[in-house]
Protein backbone atom coordinates (compact mmCIF):
# COMPACT_ATOMS: atom_id res chain seq x y z
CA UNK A 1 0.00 0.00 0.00
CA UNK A 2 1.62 3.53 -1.03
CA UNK A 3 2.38 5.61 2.54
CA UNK A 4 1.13 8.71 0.65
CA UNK A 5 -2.39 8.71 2.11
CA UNK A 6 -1.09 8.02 5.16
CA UNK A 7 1.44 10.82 5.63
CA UNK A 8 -1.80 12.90 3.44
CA UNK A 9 -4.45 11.54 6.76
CA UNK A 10 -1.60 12.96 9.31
CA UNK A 11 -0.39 16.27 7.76
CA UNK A 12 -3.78 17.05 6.77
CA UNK A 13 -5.42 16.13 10.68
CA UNK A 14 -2.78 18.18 12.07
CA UNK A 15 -2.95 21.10 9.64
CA UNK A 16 -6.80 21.35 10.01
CA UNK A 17 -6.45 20.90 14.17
CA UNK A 18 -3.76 23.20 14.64
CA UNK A 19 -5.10 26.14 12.19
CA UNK A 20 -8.86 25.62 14.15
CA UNK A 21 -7.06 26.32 16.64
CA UNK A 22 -7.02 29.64 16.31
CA UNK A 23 -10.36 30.72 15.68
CA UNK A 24 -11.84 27.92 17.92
CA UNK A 25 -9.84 29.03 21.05
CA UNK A 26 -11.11 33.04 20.53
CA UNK A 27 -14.70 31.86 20.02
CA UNK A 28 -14.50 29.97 23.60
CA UNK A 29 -13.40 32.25 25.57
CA UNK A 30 -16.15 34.69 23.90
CA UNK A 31 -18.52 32.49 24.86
CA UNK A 32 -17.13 32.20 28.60
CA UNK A 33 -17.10 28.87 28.13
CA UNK A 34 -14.15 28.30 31.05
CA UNK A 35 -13.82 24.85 32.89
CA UNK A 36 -15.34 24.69 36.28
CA UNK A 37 -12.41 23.34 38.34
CA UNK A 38 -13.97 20.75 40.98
CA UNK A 39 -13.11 21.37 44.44
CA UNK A 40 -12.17 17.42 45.09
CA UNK A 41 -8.82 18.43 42.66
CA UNK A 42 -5.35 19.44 43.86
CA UNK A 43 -5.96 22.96 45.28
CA UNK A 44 -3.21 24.23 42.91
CA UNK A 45 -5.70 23.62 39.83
CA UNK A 46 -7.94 26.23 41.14
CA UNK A 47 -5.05 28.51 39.10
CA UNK A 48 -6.81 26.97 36.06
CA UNK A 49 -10.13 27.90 36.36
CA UNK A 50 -11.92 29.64 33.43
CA UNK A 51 -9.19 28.17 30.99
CA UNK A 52 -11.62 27.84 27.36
CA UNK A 53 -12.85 23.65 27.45
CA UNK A 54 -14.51 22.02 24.57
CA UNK A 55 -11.16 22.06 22.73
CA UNK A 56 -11.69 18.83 21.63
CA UNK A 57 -14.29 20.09 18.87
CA UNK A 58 -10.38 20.79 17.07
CA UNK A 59 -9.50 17.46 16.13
CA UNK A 60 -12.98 16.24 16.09
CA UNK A 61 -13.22 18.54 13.17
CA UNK A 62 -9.66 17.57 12.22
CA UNK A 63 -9.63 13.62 12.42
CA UNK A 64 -13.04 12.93 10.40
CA UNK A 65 -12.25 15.43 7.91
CA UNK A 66 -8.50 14.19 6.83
CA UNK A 67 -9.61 10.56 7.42
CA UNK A 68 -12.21 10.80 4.07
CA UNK A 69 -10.02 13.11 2.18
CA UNK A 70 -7.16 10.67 2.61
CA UNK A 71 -9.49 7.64 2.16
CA UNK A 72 -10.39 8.55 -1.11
CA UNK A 73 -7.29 10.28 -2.30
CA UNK A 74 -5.91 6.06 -1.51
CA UNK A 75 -8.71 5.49 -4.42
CA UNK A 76 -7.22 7.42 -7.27
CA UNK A 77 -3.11 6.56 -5.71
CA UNK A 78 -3.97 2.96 -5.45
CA UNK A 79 -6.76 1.04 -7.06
CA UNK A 80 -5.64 -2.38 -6.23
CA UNK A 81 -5.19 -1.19 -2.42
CA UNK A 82 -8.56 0.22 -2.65
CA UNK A 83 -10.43 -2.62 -4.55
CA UNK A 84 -9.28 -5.39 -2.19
CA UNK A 85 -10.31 -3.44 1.09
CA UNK A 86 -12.95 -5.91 2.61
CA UNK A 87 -16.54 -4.30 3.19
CA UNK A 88 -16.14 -5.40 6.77
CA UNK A 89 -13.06 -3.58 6.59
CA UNK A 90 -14.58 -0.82 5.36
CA UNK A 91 -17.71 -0.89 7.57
CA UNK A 92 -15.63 -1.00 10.60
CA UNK A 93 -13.65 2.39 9.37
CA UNK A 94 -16.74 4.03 9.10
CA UNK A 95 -18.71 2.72 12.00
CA UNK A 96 -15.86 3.33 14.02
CA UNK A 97 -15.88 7.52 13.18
CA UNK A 98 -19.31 8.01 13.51
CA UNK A 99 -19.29 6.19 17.10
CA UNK A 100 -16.30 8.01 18.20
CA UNK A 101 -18.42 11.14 16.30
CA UNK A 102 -21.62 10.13 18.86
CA UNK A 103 -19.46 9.75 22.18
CA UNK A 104 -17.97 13.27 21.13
CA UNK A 105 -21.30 14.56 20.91
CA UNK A 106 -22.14 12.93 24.26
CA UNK A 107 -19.52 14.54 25.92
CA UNK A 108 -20.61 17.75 24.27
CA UNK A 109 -23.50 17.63 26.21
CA UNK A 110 -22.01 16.79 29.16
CA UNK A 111 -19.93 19.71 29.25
CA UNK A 112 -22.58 22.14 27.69
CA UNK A 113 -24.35 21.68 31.10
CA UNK A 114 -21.41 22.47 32.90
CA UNK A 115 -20.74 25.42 31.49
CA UNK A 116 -23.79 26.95 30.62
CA UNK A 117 -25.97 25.60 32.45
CA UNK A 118 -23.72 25.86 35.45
CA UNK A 119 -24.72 22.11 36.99
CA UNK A 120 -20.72 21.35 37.91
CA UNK A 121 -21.33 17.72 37.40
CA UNK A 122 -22.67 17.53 34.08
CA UNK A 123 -24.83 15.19 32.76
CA UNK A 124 -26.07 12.45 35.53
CA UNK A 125 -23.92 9.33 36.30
CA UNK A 126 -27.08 7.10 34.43
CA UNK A 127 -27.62 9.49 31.56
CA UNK A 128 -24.23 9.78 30.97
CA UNK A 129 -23.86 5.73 30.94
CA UNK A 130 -27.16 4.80 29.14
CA UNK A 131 -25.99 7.09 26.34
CA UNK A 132 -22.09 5.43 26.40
CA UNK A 133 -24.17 1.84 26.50
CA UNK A 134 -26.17 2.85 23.52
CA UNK A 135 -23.79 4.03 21.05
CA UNK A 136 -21.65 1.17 22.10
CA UNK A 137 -24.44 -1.20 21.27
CA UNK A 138 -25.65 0.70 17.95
CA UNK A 139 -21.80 -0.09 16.87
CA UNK A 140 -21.52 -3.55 17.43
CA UNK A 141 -24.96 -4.14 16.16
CA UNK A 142 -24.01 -1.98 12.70
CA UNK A 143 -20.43 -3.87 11.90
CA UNK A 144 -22.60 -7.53 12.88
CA UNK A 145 -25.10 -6.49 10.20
CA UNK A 146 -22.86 -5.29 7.76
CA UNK A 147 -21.38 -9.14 7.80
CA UNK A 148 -18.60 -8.15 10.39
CA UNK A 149 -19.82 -12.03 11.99
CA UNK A 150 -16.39 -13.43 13.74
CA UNK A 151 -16.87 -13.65 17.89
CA UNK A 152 -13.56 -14.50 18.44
CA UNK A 153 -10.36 -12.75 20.45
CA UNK A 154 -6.80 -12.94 19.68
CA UNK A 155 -5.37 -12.85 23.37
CA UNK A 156 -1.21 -12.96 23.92
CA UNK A 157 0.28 -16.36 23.90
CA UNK A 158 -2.91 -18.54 23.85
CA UNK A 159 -4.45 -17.73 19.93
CA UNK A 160 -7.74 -17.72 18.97
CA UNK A 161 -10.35 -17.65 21.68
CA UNK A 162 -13.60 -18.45 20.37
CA UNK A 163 -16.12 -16.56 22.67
CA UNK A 164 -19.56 -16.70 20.90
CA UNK A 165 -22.60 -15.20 22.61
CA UNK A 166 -20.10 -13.95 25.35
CA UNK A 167 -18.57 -11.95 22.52
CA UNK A 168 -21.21 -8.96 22.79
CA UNK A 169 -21.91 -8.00 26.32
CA UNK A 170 -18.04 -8.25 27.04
CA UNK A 171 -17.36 -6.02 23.42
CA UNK A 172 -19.77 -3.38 25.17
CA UNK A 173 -17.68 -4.16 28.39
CA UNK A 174 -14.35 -3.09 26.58
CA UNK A 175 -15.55 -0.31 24.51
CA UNK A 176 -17.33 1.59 27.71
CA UNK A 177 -14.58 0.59 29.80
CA UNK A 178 -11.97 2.52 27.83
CA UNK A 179 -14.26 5.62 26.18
CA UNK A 180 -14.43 6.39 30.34
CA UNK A 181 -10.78 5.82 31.07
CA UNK A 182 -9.42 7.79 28.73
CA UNK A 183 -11.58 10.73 30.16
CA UNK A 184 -10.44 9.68 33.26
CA UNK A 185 -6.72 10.32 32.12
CA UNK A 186 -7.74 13.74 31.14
CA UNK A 187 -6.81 15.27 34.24
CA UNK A 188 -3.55 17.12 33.42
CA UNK A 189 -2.49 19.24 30.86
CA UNK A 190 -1.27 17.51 27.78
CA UNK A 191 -1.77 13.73 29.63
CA UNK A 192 -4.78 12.57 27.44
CA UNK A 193 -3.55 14.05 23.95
CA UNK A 194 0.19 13.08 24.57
CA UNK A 195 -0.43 8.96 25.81
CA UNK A 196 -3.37 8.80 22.69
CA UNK A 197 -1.08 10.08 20.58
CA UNK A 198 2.12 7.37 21.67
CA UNK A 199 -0.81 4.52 21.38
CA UNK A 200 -1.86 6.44 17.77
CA UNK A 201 1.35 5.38 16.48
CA UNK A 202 1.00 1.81 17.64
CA UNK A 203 -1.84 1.67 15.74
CA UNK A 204 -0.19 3.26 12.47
CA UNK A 205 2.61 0.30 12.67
CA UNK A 206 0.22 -2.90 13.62
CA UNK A 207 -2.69 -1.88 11.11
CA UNK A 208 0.54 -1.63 8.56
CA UNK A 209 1.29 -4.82 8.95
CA UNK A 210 -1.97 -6.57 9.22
CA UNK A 211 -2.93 -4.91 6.24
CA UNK A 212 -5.77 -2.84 7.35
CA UNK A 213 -5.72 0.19 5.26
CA UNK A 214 -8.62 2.34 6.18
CA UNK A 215 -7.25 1.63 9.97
CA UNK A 216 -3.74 2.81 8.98
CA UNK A 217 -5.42 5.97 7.73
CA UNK A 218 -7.36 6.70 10.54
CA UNK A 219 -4.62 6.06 12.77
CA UNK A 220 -2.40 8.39 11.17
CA UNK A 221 -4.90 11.40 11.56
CA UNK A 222 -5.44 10.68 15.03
CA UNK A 223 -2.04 11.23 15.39
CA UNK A 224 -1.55 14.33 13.76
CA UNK A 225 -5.01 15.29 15.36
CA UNK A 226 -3.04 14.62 19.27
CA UNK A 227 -0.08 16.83 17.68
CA UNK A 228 -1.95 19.68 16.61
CA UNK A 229 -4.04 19.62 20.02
CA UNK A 230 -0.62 19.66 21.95
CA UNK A 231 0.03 22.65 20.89
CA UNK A 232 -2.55 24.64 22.93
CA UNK A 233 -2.80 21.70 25.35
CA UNK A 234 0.79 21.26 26.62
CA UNK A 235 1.65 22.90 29.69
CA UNK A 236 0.26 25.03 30.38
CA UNK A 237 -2.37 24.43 28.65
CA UNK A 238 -4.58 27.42 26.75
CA UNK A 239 -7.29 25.03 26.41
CA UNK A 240 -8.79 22.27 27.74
CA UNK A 241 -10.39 19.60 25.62
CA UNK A 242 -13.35 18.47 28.01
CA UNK A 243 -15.42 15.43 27.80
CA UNK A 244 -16.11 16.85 24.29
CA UNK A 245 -12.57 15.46 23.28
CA UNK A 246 -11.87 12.75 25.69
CA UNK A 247 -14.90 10.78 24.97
CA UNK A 248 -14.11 11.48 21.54
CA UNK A 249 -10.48 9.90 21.70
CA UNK A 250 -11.93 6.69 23.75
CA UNK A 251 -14.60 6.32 20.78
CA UNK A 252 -11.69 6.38 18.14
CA UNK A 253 -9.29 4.44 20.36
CA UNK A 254 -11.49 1.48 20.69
CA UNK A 255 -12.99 1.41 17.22
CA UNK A 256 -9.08 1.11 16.01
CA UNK A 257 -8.73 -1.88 18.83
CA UNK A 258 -11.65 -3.69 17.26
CA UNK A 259 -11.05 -2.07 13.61
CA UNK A 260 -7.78 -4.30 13.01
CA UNK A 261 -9.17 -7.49 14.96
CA UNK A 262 -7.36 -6.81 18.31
CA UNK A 263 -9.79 -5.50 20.80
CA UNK A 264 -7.18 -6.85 23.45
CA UNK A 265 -4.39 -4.98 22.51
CA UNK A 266 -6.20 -2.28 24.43
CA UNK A 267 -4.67 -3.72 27.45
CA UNK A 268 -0.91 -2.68 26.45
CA UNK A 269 -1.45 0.00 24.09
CA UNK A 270 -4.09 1.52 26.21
CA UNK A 271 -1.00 0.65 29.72
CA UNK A 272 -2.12 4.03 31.04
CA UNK A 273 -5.70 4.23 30.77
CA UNK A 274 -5.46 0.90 32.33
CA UNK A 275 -3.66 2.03 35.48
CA UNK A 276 -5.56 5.50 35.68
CA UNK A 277 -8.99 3.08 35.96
CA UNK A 278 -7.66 0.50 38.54
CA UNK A 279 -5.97 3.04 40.62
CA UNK A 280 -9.22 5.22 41.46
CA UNK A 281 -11.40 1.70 41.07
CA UNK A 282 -8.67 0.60 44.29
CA UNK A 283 -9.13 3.97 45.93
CA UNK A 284 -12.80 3.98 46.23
CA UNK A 285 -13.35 0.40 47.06
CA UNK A 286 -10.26 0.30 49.85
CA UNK A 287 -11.69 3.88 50.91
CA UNK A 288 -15.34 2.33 51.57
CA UNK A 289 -13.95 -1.20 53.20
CA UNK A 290 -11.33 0.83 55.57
CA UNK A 291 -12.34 4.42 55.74
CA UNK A 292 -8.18 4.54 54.57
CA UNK A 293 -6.49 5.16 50.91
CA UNK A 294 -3.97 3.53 49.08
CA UNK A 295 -2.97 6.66 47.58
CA UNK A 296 -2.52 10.20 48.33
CA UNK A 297 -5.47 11.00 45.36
CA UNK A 298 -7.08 8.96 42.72
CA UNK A 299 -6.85 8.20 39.49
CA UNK A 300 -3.00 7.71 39.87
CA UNK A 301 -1.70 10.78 38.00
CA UNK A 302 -2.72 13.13 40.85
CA UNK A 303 -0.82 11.10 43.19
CA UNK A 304 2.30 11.56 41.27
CA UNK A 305 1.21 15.72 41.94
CA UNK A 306 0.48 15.16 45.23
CA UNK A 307 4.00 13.47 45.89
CA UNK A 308 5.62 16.28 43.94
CA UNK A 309 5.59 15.37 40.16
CA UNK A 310 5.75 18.38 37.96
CA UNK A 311 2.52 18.17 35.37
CA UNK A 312 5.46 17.70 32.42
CA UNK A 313 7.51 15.00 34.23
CA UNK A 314 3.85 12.64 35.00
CA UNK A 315 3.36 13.48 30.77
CA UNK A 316 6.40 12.41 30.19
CA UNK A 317 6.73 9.25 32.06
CA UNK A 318 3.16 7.93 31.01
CA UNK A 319 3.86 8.75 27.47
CA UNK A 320 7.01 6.83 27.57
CA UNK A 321 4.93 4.15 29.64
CA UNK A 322 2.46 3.87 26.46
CA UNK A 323 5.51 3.81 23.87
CA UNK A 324 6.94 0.57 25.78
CA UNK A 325 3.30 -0.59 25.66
CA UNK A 326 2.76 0.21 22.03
CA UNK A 327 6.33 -1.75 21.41
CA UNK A 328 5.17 -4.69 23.63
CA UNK A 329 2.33 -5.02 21.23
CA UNK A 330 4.22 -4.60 17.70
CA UNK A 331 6.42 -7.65 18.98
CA UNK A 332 3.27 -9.88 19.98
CA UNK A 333 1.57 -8.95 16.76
CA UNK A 334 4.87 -9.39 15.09
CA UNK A 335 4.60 -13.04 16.29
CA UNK A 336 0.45 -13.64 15.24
């Protein structure tokens, strides 16, 4: 497969994130539409209240956009590429953007509430779940009917797992499980956007190999979509990108997983979103069995604050964290 719509899917999500930027940013902070900083955080985040949130409606603009320009561009580069893309293949490319599209929109909501209508939690616990539940479902229920049929697993060192019936309720399992942890990891600047980007490029390499071109694609822009964020997002960060973008990111994230056949490579390329979820699952059940914590705040990357961690040194080390992870995975796959 030529590289060119590839490099075209990353230059292009980046270019398109990075410019929106600029007029996106402005039109926030018009709008007053500042994060709410919640008073269970480190007190030294109160410093960031009123920063512009939503940010994430850059790259959601960004991703989509240079993922079908790119597509389509592969058409007229590549014919043969094009003509032997499966329509499973294909279904799962596009299934995959308009659920991460719907989660985006969910979070949307969830921080429209916060900021304008001025309820600090956003959207209730339920809603918020019923709606993750349901555009979890619609996916798996589109790819089954577009002939995406297979029920089984590749899992590390034991092959094939065959799962049938057990296949769908633990597919909505995975696919809830990780849109919320990666908004869980979206807690400092830069964190979310700089470990989705180091598991983006785990994805560009495996879906290389296994051959899945519209996967490669998308891959690619969600990289250069994390890249162009970063640079408003980075500490210290100009904007924030709020449920809008992290739901987002765990919508694309997962529909990549299950777009190239490996919904369990989530567990190493997806290390830190992992870790973030046990760590504050561990806090609140210890906390409720003891009345004690295991650590000094939950998820995990406020503990690292708490015991003195600069927000660029916790980036840093769980990005590097996700590269290992993302390496881990390229050898396993390596061995399929």
């Amino acid at each position: 497969m030529s590289q060119i719509p590839v490099i075209l899917a990353a230059v292009l999500s980046f270019a398109i994130t990075a410019v929106g930027g600029l007029f996106i940013i402005p039109f926030l902070k018009r709008l007053h539409y500042g994060q709410t900083i919640k008073e269970i955080g480190p007190t030294w985040h109160k410093g960031k209240q009123g920063t512009p949130t939503m940010g994430g409606l850059m790259f959601i603009i960004g991703i989509p956009v240079a993922t079908l320009i790119a597509y389509f561009a592969m058409q007229g580069l590549d014919k043969n590429t094009f003509a032997t893309i499966l329509p499973s293949h294909r279904a799962r490319l596009f299934y995959g953007l308009l659920m991460a599209l719907a989660f985006g929109f969910l979070g949307f909501l969830d921080d429209y509430i916060k900021v304008v209508k001025k309820r600090n939690l956003g959207l209730r616990a339920r809603e918020k779940m019923l709606g993750q539940l349901l555009i979890a479902a619609a996916y798996i229920a589109a790819c089954y009917l577009s002939g995406d049929r297979s029920t089984s697993v590749q899992v590390p060192f034991a092959g094939d797992i065959e799962l049938g019936l057990w296949y769908f309720p633990l597919a909505l399992f995975v696919i809830v499980g990780t849109v919320n942890a990666v908004n869980l990891t979206d807690g400092l600047d830069g964190l979310s956007s700089s470990v989705t980007f180091c598991a983006s490029l785990g994805f560009i390499v495996i879906s290389g190999m296994l051959g899945f071109a519209g996967m490669n694609i998308l891959s690619a822009a969600l990289a250069g979509g994390c890249i162009g964020f970063l640079l408003y997002n980075f500490y210290p960060a100009k904007v924030f990108m709020g449920d809008t973008g992290s739901l987002f990111l765990g919508g694309l994230v997962t529909a990549l997983a299950f777009g190239i056949g490996l919904p369990v490579a989530l567990v190493l390329l997806g290390i830190i979103y992992v870790i973030e979820t046990v760590s504050d699952i561990l806090q609140i059940g210890f906390f409720k069995l003891t009345h004690k914590r295991i650590f000094k705040m939950a998820p995990i990357h406020h503990h690292f604050e708490m015991c003195g961690w600069s927000e660029v040194k916790i980036v840093t080390v769980f990005s590097v964290i996700t590269l290992i992870g993302a390496v881990l995975t390229i050898i396993w796959v390596s061995a399929l």
